[in-house]
Protein backbone atom coordinates (compact mmCIF):
# COMPACT_ATOMS: atom_id res chain seq x y z
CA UNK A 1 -12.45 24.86 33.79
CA UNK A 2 -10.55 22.75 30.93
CA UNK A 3 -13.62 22.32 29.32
CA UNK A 4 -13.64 25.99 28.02
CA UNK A 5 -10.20 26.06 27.34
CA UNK A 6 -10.35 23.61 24.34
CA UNK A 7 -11.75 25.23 21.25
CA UNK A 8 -13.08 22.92 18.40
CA UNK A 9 -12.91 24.23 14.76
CA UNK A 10 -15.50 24.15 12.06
CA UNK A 11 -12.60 24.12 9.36
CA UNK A 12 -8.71 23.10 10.42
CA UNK A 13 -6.61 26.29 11.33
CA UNK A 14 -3.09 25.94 9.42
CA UNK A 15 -0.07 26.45 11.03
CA UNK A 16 3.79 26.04 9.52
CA UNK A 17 2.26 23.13 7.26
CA UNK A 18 0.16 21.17 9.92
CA UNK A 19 -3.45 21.07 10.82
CA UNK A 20 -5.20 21.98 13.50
CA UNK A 21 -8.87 20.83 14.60
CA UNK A 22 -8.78 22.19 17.73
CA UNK A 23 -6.96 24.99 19.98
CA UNK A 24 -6.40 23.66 23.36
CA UNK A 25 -5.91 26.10 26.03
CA UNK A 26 -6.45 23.37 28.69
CA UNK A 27 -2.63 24.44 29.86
CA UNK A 28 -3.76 27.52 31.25
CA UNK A 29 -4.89 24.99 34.41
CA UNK A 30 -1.16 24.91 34.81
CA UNK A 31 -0.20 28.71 34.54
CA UNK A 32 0.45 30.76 37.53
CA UNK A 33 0.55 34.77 38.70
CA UNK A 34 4.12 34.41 37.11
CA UNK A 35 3.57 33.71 34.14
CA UNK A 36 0.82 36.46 33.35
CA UNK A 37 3.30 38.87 35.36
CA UNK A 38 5.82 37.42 32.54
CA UNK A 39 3.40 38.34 29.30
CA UNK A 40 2.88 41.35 30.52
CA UNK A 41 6.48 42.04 30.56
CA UNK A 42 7.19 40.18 27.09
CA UNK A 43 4.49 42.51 25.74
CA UNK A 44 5.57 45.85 27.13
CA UNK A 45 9.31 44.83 26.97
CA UNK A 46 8.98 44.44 22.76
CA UNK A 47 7.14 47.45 22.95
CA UNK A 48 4.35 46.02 20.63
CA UNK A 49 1.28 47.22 23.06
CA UNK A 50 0.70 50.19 25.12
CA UNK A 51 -3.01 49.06 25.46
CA UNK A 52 -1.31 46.54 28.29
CA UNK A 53 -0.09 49.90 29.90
CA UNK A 54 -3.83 50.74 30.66
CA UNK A 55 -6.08 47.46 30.23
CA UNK A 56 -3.60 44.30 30.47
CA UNK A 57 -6.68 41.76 29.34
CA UNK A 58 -7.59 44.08 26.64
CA UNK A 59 -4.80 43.79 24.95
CA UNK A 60 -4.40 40.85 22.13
CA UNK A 61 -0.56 41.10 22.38
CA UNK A 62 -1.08 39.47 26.31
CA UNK A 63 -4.05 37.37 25.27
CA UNK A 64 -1.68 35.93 22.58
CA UNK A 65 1.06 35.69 24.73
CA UNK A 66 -0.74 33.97 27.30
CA UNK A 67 -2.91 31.46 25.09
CA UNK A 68 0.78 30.29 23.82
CA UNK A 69 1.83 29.49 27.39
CA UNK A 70 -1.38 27.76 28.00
CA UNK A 71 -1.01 25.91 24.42
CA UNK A 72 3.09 25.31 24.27
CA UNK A 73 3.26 27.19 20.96
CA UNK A 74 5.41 30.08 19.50
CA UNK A 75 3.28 33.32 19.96
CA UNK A 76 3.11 33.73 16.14
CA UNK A 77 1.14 30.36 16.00
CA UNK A 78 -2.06 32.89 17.62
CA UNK A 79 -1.11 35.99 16.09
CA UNK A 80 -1.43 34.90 12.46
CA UNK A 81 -5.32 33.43 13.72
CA UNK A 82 -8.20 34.74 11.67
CA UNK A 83 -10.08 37.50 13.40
CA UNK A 84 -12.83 34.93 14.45
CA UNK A 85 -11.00 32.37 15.61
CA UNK A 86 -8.69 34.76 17.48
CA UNK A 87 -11.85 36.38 19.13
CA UNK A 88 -12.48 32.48 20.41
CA UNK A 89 -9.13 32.59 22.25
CA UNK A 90 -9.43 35.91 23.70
CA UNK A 91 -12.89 35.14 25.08
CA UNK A 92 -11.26 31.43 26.85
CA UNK A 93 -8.31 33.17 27.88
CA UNK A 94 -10.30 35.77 29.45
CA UNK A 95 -13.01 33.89 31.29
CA UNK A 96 -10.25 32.92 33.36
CA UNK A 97 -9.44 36.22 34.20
CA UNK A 98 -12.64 37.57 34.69
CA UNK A 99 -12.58 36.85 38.78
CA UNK A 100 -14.61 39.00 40.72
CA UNK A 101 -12.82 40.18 44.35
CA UNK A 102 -15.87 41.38 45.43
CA UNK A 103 -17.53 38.49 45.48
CA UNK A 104 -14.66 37.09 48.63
CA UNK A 105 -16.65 36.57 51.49
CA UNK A 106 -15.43 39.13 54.36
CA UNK A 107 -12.28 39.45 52.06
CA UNK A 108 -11.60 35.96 52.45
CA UNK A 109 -10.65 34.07 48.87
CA UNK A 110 -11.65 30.50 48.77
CA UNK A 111 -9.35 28.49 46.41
CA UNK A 112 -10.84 26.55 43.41
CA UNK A 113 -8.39 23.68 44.82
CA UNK A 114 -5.78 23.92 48.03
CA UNK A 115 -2.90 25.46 47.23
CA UNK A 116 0.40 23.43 48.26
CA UNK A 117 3.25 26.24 49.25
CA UNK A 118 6.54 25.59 51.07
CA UNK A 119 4.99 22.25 52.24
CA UNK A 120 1.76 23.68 53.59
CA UNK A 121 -1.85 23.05 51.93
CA UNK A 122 -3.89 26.74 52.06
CA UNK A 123 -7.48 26.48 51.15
CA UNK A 124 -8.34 30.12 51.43
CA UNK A 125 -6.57 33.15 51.84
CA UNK A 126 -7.75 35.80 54.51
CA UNK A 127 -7.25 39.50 52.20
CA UNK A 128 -8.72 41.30 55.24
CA UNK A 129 -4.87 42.91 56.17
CA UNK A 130 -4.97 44.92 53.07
CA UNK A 131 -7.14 47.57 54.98
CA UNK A 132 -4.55 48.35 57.25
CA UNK A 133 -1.61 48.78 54.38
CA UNK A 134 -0.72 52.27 54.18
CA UNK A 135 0.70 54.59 51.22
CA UNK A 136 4.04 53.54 52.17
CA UNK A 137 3.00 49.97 51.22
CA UNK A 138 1.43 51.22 47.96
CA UNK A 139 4.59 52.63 47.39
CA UNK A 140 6.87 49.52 47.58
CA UNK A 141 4.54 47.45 45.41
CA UNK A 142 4.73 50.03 42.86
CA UNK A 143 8.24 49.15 42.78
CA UNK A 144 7.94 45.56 42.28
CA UNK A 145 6.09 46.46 39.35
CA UNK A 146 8.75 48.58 38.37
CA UNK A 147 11.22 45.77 38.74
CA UNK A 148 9.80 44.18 35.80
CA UNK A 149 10.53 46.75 33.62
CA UNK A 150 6.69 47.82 33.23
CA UNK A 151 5.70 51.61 34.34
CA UNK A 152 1.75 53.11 34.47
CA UNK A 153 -0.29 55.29 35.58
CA UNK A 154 -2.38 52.61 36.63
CA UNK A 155 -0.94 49.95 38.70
CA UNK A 156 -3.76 48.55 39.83
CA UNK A 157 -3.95 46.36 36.26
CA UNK A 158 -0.80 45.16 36.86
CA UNK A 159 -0.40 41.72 38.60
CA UNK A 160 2.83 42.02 40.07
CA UNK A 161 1.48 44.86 41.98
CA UNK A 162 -1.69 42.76 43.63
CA UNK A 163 0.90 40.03 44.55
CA UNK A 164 2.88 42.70 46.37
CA UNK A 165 0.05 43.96 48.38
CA UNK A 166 -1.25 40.98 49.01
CA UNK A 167 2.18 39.81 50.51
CA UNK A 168 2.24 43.00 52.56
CA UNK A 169 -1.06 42.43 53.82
CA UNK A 170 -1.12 38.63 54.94
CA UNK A 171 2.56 38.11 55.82
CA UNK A 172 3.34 35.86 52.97
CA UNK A 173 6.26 36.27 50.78
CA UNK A 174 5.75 37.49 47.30
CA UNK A 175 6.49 33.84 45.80
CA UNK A 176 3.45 32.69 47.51
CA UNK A 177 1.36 34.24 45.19
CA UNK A 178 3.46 34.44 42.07
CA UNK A 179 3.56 30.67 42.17
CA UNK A 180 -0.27 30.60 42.94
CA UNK A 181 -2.48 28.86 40.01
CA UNK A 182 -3.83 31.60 37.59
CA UNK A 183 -7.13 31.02 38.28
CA UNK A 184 -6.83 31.41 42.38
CA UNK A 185 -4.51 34.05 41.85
CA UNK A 186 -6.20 36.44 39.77
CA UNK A 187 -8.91 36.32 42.78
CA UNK A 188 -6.27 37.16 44.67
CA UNK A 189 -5.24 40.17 42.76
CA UNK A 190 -9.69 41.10 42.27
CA UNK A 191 -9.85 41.03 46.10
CA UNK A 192 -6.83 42.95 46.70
CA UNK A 193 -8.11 45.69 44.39
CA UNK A 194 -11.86 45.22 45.47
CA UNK A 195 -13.64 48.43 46.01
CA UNK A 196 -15.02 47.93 49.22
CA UNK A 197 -11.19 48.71 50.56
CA UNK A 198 -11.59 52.65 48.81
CA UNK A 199 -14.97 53.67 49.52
C-alpha cells in the first residue's frame, strides 16, 4: 500500500518556511476505524463541512484531516495545498477507502494482514450475522453514531455506525473494530453495508 501513499513533487511545496519534496502519507498504514471515526467528528464538530453529513470521503475537510494523521502534520499544512497537489492527496487518501464489501466472499472479509486483538490473531472476519440484526440493532448503532456528536440522515456513511453493526452481528465488542487497521476496517464497514444484505 505505502507505495501510493508517498507523493513526489515536481516543484517543493512550502510550508511555515521549510521545503517539501514529497508528501508522505505512508502513516495511513498505521491509522485505524478510530481515527477516521475521529475526523469525521473534528470535521462536523468545527462545523466547517456538511458535505461529511452526506458523503464523508467527499469531503476535503476529512481528506485533510485524515492525510494529517497519516502525515503527523497540523491540518493547515494540507489545507493551504495548491488545488493540484491537494487533488494528489485526496486521490491517496481515498484509494484506501475505496474497499468494496461486495467483493467478501460469502460475507467473509479476509484481512490484508492478521489482526492481533485482546491477544488473539484474526485473519478474517465472518460478516454473515449481520443478516439476522434487526431494526432494533439499527437503532442502537445509530446511537453510537450519535455519541460522537455527528447526526444524518444517512448513517450508513458513517463509520462508527458499521463498527456497531458489525459488533452486533459477530459478537465482538465495538473496540475490536475501532482499533482495526484502516485499510481492513473500512472492508469491514463495505461488507457490513453491502447490498446483497437489502435486496
Amino acid at each position: 500500500m505505502s507505495k501510493n501513499l508517498v507523493i513526489e513533487l515536481k516543484k517543493p511545496y512550502l510550508f511555515e518556511g521549510e521545503e517539501y519534496a514529497n508528501i508522505d502519507l505512508s502513516g495511513m498504514e498505521n491509522l485505524t476505524m478510530q481515527d477516521a471515526i475521529e475526523a469525521q467528528k473534528n470535521v462536523v464538530g468545527t462545523g466547517e463541512d456538511s458535505v461529511i453529513l452526506y458523503a464523508p470521503e467527499a469531503s476535503q475537510a476529512f481528506i485533510d484531516e485524515i492525510a494529517a494523521m497519516a502525515a503527523k502534520q497540523p491540518v493547515e499544512f494540507f489545507n493551504g495545498m495548491p488545488i493540484g497537489l491537494s487533488d494528489k492527496v485526496r486521490t491517496a487518501v481515498q484509494g484506501v477507502f475505496s474497499a468494496d464489501g461486495n467483493k467478501a466472499k460469502d460475507r467473509v472479509v479476509t484481512l490484508d494482514k492478521p489482526y492481533t486483538y485482546d491477544g488473539k490473531a484474526v485473519s478474517v472476519i465472518d460478516l454473515s450475522g449481520v443478516e439476522e440484526l434487526t431494526s432494533k440493532d439499527v437503532s442502537a448503532a445509530e446511537n453510537e453514531v450519535l455519541k460522537t456528536g455527528i447526526y444524518s440522515a444517512n448513517m450508513k456513511n458513517f463509520f462508527a455506525y458499521s463498527c456497531a453493526l458489525a459488533s452486533r452481528a459477530t459478537g465482538n465488542p465495538i473496540e475490536f473494530f475501532t482499533k482495526m487497521p484502516l485499510v481492513d476496517a473500512v472492508k469491514v464497514r463495505g461488507t457490513v453495508n453491502s447490498a446483497s444484505f437489502f435486496e
